[in-house]
Protein backbone atom coordinates (compact mmCIF):
# COMPACT_ATOMS: atom_id res chain seq x y z
CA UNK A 1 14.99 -22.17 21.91
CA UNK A 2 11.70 -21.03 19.65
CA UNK A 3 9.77 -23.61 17.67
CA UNK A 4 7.93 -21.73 14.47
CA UNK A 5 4.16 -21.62 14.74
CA UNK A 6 2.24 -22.32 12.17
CA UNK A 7 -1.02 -20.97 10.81
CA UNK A 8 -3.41 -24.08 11.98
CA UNK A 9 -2.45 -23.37 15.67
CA UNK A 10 -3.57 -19.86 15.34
CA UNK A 11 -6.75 -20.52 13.57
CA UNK A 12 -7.88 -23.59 15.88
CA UNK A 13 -7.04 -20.91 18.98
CA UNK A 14 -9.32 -18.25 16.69
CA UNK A 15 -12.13 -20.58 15.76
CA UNK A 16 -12.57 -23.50 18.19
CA UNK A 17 -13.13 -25.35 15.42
CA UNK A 18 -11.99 -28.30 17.04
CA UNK A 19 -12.53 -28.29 20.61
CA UNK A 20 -9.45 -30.39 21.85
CA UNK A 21 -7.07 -29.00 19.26
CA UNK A 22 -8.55 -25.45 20.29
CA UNK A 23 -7.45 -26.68 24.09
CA UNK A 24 -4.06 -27.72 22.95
CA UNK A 25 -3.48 -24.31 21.22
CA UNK A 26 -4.89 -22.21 24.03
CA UNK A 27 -2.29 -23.79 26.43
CA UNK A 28 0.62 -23.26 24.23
CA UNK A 29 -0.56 -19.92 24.00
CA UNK A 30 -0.70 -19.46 27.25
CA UNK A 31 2.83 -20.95 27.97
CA UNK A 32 3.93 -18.16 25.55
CA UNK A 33 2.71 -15.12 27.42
CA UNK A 34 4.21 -16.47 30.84
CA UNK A 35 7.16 -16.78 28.93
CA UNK A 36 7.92 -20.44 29.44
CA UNK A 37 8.07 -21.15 25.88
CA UNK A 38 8.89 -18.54 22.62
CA UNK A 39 7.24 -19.50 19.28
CA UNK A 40 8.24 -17.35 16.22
CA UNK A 41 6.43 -17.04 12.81
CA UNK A 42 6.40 -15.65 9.53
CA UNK A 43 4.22 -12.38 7.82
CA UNK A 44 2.94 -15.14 5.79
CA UNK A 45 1.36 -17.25 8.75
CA UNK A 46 -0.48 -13.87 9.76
CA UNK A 47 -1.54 -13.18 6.35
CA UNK A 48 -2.99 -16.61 6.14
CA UNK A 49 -4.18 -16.11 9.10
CA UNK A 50 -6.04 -12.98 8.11
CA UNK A 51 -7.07 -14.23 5.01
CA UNK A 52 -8.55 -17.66 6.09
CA UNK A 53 -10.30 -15.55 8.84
CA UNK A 54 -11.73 -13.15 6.14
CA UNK A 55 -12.47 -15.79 3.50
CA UNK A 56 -13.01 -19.12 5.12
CA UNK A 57 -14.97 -18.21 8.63
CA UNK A 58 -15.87 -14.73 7.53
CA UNK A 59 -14.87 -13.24 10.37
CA UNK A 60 -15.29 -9.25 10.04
CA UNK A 61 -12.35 -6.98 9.76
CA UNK A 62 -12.46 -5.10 13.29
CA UNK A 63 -12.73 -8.83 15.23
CA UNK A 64 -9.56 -10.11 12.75
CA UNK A 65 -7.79 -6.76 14.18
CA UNK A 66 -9.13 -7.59 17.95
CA UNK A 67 -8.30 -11.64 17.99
CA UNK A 68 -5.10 -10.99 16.17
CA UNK A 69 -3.45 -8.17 17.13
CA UNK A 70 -3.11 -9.67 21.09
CA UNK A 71 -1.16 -13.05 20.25
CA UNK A 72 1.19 -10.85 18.29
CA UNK A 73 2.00 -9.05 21.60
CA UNK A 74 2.28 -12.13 23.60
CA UNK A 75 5.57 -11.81 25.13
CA UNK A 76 7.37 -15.06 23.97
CA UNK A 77 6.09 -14.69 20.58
CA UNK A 78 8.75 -13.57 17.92
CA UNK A 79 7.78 -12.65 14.27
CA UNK A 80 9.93 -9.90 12.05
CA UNK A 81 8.35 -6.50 11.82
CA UNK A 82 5.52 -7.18 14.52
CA UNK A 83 5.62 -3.81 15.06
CA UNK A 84 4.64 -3.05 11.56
CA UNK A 85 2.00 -6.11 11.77
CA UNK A 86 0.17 -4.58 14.16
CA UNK A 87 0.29 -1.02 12.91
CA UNK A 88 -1.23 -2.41 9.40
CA UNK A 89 -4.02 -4.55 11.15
CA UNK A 90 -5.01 -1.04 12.40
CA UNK A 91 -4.78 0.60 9.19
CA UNK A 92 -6.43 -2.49 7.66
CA UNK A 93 -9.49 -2.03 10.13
CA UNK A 94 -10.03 1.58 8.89
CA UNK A 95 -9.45 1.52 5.60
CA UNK A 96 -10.77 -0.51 2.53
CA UNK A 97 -7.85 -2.04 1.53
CA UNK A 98 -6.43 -5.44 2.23
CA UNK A 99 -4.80 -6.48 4.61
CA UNK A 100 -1.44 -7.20 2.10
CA UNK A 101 -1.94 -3.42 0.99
CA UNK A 102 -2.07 -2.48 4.46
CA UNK A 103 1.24 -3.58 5.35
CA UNK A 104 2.84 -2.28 2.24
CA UNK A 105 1.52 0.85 3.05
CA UNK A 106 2.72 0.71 6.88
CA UNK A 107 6.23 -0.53 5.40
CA UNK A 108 6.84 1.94 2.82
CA UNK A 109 6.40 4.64 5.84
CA UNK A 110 8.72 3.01 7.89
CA UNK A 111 10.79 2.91 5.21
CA UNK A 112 10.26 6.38 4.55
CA UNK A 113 9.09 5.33 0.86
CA UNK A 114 6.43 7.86 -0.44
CA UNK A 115 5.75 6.65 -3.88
CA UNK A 116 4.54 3.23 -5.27
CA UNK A 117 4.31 1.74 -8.57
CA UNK A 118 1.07 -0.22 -8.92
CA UNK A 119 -2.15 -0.17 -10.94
CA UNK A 120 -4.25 -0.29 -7.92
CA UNK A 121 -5.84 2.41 -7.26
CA UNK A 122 -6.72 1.27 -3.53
CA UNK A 123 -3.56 2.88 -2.48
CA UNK A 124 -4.89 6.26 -4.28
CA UNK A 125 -6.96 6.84 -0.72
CA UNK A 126 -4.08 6.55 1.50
CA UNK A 127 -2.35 9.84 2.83
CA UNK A 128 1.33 10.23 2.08
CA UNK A 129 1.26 7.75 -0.39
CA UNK A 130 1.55 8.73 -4.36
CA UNK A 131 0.62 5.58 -6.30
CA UNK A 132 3.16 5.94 -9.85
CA UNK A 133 1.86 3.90 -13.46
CA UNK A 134 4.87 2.53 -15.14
CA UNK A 135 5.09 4.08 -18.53
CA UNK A 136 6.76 2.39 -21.32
């Protein structure tokens, strides 16, 4: 059975903020590759995640994408659409857009969804995506 994994286990693992917690985390971690335990999570524990790295410890984009992307993979680690996680930490590395936009944009592909209504124009700079005004 999978416990859910919260955003503080990631971020002491990320950080070593807190050197015992940091310990705790990395062997949980480490449990989850081998496989002897499975931990699922939420979009919105990587977004905080991504966020709190970006905001908080101003960690640069490329290292989010490099310290992130890997626990994602672990194999005991379930989250929905960690395919599509992944794919928009890449697009979030090489883009200017945040990470949110980024996996809009990497959803609406999958989704085969071309056009987007939204006032912000940082989806203007992505290809096969039209961004759409609403017009009264």
């Amino acid at each position: 059975m999978a416990r859910f994994l919260d955003t503080n286990i990631l971020l002491r693992h990320l950080t070593r903020d807190d050197a015992a917690k940091a310990e705790q985390a990395l062997a949980l971690l480490q449990r989850v590759e081998r496989g002897e335990e499975r931990v699922e999570t939420s979009l919105l524990v990587v977004f905080e995640t991504v966020f709190t790295l970006l905001r908080f410890y101003r960690v640069p984009k490329q290292q989010v994408r490099e310290l992130l992307a890997p626990l994602l993979e672990l194999r005991g680690f379930i989250l929905p659409n960690k395919g599509l996680c992944v794919d928009a930490l890449d697009l979030f590395v090489g883009t200017n857009i945040s990470f949110a936009d980024a996996f809009n944009a990497v959803y609406m592909k999958a989704r085969g969804l071309t056009e987007i209504y939204s006032w912000d124009t940082d989806f203007d700079g992505l290809e096969d995506i039209t961004r759409v005004e609403p017009q009264a």
